[in-house]
Protein backbone atom coordinates (compact mmCIF):
# COMPACT_ATOMS: atom_id res chain seq x y z
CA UNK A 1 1.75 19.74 -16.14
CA UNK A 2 -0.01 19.65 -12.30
CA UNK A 3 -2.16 17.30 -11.74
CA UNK A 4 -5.52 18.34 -10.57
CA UNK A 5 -8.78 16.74 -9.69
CA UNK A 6 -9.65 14.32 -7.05
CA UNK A 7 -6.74 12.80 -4.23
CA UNK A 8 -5.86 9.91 -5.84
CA UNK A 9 -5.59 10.98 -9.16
CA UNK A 10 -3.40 13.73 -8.12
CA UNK A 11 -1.27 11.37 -5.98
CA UNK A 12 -0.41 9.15 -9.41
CA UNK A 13 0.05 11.67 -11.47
CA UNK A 14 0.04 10.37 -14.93
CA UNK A 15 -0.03 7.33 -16.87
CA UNK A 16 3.38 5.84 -15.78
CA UNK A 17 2.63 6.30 -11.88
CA UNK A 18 -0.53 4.93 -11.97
CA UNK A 19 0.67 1.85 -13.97
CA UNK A 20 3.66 1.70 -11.49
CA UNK A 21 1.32 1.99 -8.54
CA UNK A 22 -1.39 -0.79 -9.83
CA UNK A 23 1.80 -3.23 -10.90
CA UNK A 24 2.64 -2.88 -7.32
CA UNK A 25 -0.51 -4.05 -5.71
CA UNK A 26 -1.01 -6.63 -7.91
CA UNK A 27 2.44 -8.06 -7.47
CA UNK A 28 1.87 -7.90 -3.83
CA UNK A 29 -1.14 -10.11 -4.23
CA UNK A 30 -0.03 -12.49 -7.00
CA UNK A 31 4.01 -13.30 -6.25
CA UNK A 32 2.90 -14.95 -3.25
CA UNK A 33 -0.05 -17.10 -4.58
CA UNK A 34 2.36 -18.24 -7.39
CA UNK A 35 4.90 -19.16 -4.92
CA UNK A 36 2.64 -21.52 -3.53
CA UNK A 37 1.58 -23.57 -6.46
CA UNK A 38 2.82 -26.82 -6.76
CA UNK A 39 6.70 -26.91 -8.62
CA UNK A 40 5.71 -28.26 -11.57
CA UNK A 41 3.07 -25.70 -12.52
CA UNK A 42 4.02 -23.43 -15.13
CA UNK A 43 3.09 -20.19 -13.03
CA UNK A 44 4.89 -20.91 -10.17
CA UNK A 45 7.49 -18.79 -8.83
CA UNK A 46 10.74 -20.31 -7.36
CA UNK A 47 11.56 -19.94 -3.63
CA UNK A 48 14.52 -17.77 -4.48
CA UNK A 49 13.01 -15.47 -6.96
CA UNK A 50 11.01 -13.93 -3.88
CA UNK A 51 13.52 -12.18 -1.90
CA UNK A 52 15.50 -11.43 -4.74
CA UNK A 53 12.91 -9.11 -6.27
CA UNK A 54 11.93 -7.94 -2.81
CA UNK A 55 15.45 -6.64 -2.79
CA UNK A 56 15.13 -4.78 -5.98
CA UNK A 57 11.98 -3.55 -4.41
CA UNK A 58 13.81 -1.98 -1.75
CA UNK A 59 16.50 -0.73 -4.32
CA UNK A 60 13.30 1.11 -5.79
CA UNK A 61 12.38 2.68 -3.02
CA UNK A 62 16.26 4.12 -2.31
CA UNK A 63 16.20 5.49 -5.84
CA UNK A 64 12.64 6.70 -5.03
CA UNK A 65 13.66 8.73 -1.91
CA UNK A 66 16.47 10.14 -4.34
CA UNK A 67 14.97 11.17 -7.54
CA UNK A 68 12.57 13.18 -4.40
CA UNK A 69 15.87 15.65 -4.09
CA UNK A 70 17.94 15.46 -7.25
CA UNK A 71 15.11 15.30 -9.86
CA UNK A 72 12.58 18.09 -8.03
CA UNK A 73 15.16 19.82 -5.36
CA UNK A 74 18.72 20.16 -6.93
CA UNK A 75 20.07 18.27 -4.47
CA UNK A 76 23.11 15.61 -6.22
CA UNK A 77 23.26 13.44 -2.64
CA UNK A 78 26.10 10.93 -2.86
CA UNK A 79 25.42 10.07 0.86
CA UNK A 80 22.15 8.64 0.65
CA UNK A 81 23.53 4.85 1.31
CA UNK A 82 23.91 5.95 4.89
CA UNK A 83 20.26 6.82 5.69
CA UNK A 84 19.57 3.14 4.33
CA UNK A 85 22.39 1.47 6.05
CA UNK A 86 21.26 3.37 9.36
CA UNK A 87 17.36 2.08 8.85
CA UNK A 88 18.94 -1.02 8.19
CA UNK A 89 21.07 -0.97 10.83
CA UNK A 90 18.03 -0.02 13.53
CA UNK A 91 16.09 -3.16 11.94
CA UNK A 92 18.91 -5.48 12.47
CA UNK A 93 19.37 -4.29 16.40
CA UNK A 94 16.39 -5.37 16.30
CA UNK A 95 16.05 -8.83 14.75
CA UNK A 96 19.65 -9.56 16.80
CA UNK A 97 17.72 -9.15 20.19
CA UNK A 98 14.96 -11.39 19.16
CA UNK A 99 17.35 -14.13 18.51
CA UNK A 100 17.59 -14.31 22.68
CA UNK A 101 19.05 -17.68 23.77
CA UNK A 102 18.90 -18.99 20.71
CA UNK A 103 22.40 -17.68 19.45
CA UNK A 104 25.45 -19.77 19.90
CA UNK A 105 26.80 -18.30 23.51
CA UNK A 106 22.90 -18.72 24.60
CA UNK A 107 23.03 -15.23 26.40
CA UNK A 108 19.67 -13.66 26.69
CA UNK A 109 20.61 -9.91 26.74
CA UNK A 110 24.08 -9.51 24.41
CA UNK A 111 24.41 -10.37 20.69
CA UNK A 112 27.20 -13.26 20.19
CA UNK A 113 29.42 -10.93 18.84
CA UNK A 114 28.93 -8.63 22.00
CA UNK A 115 29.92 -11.41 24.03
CA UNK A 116 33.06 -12.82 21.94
CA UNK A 117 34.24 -9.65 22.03
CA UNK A 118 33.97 -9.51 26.22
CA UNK A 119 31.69 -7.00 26.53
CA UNK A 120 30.10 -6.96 30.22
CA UNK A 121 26.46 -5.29 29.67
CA UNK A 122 24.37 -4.13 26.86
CA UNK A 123 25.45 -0.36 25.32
CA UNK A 124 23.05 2.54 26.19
CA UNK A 125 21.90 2.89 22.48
CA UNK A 126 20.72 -0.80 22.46
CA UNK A 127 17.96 -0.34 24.58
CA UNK A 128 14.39 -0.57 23.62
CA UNK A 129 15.53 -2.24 20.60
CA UNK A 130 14.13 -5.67 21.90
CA UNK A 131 10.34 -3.77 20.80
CA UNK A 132 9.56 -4.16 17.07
CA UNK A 133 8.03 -0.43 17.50
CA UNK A 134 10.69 1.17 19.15
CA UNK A 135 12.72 -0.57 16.67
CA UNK A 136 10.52 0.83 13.74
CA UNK A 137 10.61 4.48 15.03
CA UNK A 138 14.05 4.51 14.97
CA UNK A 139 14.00 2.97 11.20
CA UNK A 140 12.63 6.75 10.14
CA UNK A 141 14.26 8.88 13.44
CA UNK A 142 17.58 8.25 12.62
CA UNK A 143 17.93 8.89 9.66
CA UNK A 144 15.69 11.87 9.93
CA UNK A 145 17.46 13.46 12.93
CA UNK A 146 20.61 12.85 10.56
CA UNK A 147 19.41 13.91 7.73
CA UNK A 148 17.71 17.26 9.53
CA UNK A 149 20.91 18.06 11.22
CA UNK A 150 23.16 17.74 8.29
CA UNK A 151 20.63 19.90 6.36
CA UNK A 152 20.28 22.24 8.49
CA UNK A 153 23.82 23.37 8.55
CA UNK A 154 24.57 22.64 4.95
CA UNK A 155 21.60 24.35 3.35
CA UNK A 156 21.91 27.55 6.28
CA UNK A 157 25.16 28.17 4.79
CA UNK A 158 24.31 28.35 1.24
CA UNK A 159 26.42 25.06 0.16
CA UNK A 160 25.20 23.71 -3.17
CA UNK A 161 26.27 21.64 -6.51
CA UNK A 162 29.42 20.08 -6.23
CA UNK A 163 30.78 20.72 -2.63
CA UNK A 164 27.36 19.48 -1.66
CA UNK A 165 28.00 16.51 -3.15
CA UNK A 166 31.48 15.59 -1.67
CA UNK A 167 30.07 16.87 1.92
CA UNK A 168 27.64 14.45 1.82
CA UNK A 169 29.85 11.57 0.36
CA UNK A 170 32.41 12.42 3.11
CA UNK A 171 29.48 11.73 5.52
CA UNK A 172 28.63 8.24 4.99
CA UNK A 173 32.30 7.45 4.34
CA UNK A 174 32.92 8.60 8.14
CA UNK A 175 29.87 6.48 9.16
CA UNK A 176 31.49 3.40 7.62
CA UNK A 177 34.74 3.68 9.04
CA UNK A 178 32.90 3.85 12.15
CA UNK A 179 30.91 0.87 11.86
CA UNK A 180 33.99 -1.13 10.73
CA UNK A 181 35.19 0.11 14.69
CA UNK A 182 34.02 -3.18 16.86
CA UNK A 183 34.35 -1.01 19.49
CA UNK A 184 31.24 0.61 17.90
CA UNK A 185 29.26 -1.70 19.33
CA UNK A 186 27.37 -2.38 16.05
CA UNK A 187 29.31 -5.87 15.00
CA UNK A 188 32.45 -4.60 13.16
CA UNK A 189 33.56 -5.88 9.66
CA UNK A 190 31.03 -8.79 10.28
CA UNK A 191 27.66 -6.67 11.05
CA UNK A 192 24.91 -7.88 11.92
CA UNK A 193 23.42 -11.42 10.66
CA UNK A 194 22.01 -14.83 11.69
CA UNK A 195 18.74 -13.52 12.22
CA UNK A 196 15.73 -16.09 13.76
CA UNK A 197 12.46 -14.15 13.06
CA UNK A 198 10.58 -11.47 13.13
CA UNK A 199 7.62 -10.51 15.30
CA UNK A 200 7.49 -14.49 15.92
CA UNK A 201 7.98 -15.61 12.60
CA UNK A 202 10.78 -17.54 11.16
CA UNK A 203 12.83 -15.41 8.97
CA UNK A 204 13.20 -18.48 6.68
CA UNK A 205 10.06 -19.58 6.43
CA UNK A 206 8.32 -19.35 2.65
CA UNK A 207 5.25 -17.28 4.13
CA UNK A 208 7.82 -14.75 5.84
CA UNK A 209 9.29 -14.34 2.88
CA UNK A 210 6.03 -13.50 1.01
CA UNK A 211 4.82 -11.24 3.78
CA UNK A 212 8.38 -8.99 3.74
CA UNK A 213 7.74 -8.80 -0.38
CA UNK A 214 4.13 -7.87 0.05
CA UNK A 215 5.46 -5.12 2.56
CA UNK A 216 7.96 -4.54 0.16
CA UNK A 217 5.93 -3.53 -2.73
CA UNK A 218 3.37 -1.83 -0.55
CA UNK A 219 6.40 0.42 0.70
CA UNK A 220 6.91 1.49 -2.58
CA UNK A 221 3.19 2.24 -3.86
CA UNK A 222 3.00 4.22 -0.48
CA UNK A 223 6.54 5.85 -1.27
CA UNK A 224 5.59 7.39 -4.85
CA UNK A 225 2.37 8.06 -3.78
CA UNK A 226 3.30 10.46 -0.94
CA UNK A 227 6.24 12.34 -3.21
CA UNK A 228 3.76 12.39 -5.97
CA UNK A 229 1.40 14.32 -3.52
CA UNK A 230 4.39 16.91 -2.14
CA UNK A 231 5.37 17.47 -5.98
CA UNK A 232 2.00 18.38 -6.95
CA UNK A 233 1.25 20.37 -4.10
CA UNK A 234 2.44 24.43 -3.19
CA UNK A 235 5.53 22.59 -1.43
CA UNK A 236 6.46 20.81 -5.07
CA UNK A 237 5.94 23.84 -7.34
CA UNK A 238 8.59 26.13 -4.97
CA UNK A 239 10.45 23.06 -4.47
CA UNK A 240 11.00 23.09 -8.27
CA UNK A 241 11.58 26.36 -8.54
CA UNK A 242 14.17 26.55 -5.83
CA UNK A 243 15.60 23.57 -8.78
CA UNK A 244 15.35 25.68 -11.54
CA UNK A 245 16.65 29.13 -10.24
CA UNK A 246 17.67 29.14 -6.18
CA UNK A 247 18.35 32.73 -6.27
CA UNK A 248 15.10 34.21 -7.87
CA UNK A 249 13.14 32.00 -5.59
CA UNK A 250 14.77 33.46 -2.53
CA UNK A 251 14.65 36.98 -4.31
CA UNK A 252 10.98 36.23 -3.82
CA UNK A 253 10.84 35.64 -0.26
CA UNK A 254 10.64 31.98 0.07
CA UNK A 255 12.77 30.91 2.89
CA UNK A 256 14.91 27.87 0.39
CA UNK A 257 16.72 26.35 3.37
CA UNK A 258 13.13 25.56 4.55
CA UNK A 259 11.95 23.82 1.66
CA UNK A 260 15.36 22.03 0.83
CA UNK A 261 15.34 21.06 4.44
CA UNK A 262 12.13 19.22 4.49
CA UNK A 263 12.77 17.49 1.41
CA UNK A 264 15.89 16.05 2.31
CA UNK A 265 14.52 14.96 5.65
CA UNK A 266 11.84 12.56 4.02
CA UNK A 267 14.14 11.89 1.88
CA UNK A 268 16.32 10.32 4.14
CA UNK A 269 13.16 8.70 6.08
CA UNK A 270 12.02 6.71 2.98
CA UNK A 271 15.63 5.32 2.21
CA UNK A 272 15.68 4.09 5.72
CA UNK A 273 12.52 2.44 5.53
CA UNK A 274 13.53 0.52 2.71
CA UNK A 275 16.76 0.08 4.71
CA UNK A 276 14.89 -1.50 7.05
CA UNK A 277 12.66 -4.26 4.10
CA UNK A 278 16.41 -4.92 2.45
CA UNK A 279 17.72 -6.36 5.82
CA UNK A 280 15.47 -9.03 6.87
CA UNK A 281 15.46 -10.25 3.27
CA UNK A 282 19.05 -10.33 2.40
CA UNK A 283 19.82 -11.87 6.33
CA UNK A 284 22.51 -9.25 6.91
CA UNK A 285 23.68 -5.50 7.39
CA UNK A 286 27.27 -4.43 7.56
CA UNK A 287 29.27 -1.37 7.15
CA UNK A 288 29.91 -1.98 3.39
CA UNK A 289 26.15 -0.58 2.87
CA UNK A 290 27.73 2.67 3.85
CA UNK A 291 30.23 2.51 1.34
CA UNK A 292 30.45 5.51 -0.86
CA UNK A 293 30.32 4.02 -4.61
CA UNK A 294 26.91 2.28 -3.14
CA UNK A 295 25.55 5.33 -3.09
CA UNK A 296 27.34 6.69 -6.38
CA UNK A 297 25.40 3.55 -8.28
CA UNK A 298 22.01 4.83 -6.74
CA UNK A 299 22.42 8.29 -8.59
CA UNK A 300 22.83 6.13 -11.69
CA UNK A 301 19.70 4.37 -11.17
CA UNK A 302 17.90 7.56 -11.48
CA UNK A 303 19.70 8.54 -14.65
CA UNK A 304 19.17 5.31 -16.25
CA UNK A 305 15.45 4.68 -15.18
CA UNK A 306 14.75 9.02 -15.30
CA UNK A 307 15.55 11.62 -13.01
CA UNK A 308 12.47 14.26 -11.93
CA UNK A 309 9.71 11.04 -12.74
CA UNK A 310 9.86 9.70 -9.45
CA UNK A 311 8.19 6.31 -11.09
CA UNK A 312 10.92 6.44 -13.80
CA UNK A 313 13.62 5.94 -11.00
CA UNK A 314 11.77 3.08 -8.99
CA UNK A 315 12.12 1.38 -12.39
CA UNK A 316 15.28 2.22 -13.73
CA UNK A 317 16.98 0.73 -10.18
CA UNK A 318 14.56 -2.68 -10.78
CA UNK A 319 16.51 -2.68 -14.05
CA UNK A 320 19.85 -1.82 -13.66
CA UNK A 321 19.85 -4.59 -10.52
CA UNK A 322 18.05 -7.24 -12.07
CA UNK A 323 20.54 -6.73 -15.11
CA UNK A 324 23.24 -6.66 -12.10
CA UNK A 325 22.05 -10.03 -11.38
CA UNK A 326 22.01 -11.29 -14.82
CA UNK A 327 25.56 -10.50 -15.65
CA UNK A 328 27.17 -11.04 -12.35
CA UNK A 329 26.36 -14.83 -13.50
CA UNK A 330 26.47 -14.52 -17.18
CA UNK A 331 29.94 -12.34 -17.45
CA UNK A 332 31.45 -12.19 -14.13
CA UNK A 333 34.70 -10.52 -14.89
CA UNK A 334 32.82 -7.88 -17.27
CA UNK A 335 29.77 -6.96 -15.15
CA UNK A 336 31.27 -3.22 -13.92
CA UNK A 337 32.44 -2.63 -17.99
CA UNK A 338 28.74 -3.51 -18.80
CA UNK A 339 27.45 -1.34 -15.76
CA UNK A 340 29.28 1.32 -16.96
CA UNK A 341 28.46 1.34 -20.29
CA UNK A 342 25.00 1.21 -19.59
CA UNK A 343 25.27 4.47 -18.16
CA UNK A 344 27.60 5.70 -20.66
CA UNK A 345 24.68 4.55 -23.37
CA UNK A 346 21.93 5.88 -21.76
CA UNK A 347 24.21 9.61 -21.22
CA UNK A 348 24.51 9.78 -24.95
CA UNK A 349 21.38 8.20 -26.27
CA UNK A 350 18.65 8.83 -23.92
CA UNK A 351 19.67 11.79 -21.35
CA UNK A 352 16.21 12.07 -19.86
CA UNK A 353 16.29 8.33 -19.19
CA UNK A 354 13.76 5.54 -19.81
CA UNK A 355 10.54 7.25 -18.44
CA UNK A 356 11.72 10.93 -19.46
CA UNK A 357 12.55 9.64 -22.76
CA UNK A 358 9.03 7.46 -23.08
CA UNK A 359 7.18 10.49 -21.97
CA UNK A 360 9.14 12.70 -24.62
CA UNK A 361 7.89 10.44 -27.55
CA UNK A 362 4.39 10.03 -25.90
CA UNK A 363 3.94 13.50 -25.87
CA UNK A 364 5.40 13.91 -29.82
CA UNK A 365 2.54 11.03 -30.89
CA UNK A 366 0.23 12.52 -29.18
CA UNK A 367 1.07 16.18 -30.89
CA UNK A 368 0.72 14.85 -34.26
CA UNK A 369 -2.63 12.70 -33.67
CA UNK A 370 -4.53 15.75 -31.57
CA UNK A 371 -5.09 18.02 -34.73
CA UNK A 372 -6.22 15.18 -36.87
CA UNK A 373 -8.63 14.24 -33.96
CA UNK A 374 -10.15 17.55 -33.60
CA UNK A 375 -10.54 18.50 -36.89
CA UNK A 376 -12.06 15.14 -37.73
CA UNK A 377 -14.35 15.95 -34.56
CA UNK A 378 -15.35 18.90 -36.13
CA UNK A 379 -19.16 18.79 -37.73
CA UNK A 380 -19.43 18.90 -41.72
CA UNK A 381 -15.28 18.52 -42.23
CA UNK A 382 -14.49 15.72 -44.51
CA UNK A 383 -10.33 14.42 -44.31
C-alpha cells in the first residue's frame, strides 16, 4: 500500500520504518551517555561495544543501499562491495594525509607506505584529499560516476538477471586486483591504516568514537528515509513496475534505462557513504573490502532481514553480523556452516525474510480482528 499524507509520514512508511527510524535517534543519543557512566554502573556500555555496533551500523546502511535495487528495481548487484570499498577508500586518503609528520618517515606530503616504496611526489589523484570536504565529495562522486557509467552501458544494452549479476561481480573483482597493485598508489595488500584523527580529533579517543556512532546511526535514519521517499513517490511506483514486468513498462513508454539508472546511482552513493563511517571505526581499508563473496554475504543480509522492506534489510545485516560476531568467538571453526545455514533456514522457512514474514502475519491478525471490530462498532449489534 502507498503511503500518503503528510512528509514524514510518507518518508517512514509503516510501522517497522518508523520504529527503525525512532530506534535510531534514540541510540544516537543514549549509546554515548551510557558509555560515559562510571564502569561499575549497570547501564554502562563498554568502550568496545561502540565501534563494534557502529560497524554493523554501517553494514545496515550497505544492505540499505541494496535492498534500494534488488527489492524495488530487479537489480541482483553482486558488486556493491566496491562502491563501499571506493567511499572507504576516498575517506582513508583522507585520514592518511592528516596524519602529516606524525607517521614514522615524518614526511609531510607522502603516506609512509608512499615513501617505503620510493615514490618521489604525491600521485595526481591524491590531491585535494588533505580537505575533509573534498574528501567527502569524493565519498558519494566516485562511486556515483562508477556506478552511472557502469549503468549506463549495462542497462542501454538491455543486460538483466543473471549476466547482470556476474558483470557486476567481475567489476569489483577487477577493482581488487587493482588495489592489491602497489603500484596503484593506494597501499597494496596492506591498504590504508594507522590513522591519527579526524577533523582534529583523535581517532582513539572515547568521544570520537561516540561522535562516528552518532553519525553512524544518523546515516542510516537519513538513508531509509530518503529511499522510503523515492519508493513512495511516481519514481518508486515505475521503479516497481519496471521489477515486476520490464517489458510492459517499456511497452508503455517509460524510458527503463532511466529509472534503473538513477536507482543504481544512489545506490552506489549510499554504500559509499557508509564506506566512508566503516573506515574510521574499524582503523583500516584494504583491497579485501572489494572482494567478491563480501558482496555475495550483503545479498544475504537482505534475504535474511527481507528484501523490498528497505527497514527489514538494515536489520537483517545488524543480525546476521552481530551473530557473525557471536560465533566467530563461540564456534570458530563452524561459523561459515552456521552462516550458511542461516540462510539455508530462512530460504525454506521464511522466504520473505524477517520483516516480510512479520508483516505477512501482521497483516493475517489484523484480517481476522477487523470484522469483529466493525461489526462490534456497529450500533444495536450484540456478539
Amino acid at each position: 500500500m502507498r503511503p500518503t499524507g503528510p512528509f514524514l509520514f510518507r518518508a517512514l512508511g509503516d510501522v517497522g520504518g518508523t520504529i527503525l527510524v525512532v530506534a535510531l535517534l534514540a541510540v544516537a543519543v543514549l549509546v554515548p551517555v551510557l558509555n560515559n557512566l562510571p564502569p561499575d554502573s549497570a547501564f554502562f556500555i563498554p568502550n568496545y561495544v561502540v565501534p563494534l555496533a557502529g560497524k554493523y551500523l554501517c553494514f545496515s546502511l550497505l544492505a540499505l543501499s541494496v535492498d534500494l535495487v534488488w527489492g524495488f528495481a530487479g537489480i541482483l548487484s553482486l558488486g556493491h562491495g566496491a562502491f563501499f570499498a571506493l567511499g572507504g577508500y576516498a575517506m582513508g586518503m583522507h585520514l592518511m594525509r592528516e596524519i602529516g609528520t606524525r607517521g614514522v618517515y615524518r614526511d609531510p606530503i607522502l603516506p609512509d607506505f608512499m615513501v617505503f616504496l620510493n615514490w618521489k611526489e604525491l600521485p595526481w589523484y591524491w590531491y585535494g584529499f588533505d580537505s575533509f570536504w573534498f574528501a567527502a565529495l569524493m565519498v558519494v562522486v566516485v562511486p556515483g560516476a562508477l556506478a552511472f557509467v557502469f549503468g549506463w552501458f549495462a542497462f542501454r544494452s538491455r543486460v538483466t538477471g543473471v549476466y547482470l549479476s556476474i558483470i557486476t561481480q567481475a567489476l569489483t573483482f577487477a577493482l581488487m586486483l587493482a588495489f592489491f597493485r602497489n603500484n596503484f598508489g593506494f597501499g597494496g595488500n596492506n591498504g590504508l591504516t594507522d590513522f591519527k584523527d579526524v577533523l582534529g580529533f583523535n581517532i582513539q579517543a572515547k568521544s570520537t568514537r561516540a561522535a562516528l556512532f552518532a553519525m553512524s546511526a544518523i546515516a542510516l535514519a537519513l538513508g531509509y528515509i530518503l529511499c522510503r521517499l523515492l519508493i513512495s513517490s511516481r519514481f518508486g511506483r515505475v521503479l516497481i513496475a519496471v521489477r515486476d514486468a520490464e517489458s510492459r513498462t517499456r511497452f508503455l513508454g517509460y524510458r527503463v534505462e532511466h529509472y534503473k539508472l538513477f536507482a543504481f546511482v544512489v545506490s552506489a552513493m549510499l554504500a559509499g557513504i557508509a564506506g566512508a563511517l566503516y573506515v574510521p571505526q574499524v582503523g583500516i581499508i584494504n583491497p579485501r573490502e572489494f572482494s567478491p563473496a563480501n558482496s555475495i554475504e550483503i545479498v544475504i543480509w537482505v534475504a535474511v532481514g527481507g528484501r523490498g522492506t528497505l527497514w527489514g534489510a538494515a536489520v537483517g545485516a545488524f543480525v546476521v553480523n552481530y551473530g557473525k560476531t557471536y560465533f566467530t568467538g563461540a564456534l570458530p571453526e563452524a561459523w561459515l556452516y552456521v552462516l550458511g545455514a542461516l540462510f539455508v533456514g530462512v530460504t525454506l522457512f521464511l522466504p520473505k525474510g524477517i520483516a516480510g514474514t512479520a508483516q505477512e502475519w501482521v497483516g493475517k491478525l489484523w484480517t481476522r480482528t477487523a470484522p469483529k471490530q466493525s461489526l462490534a462498532a456497529q450500533p444495536g449489534v450484540v456478539e
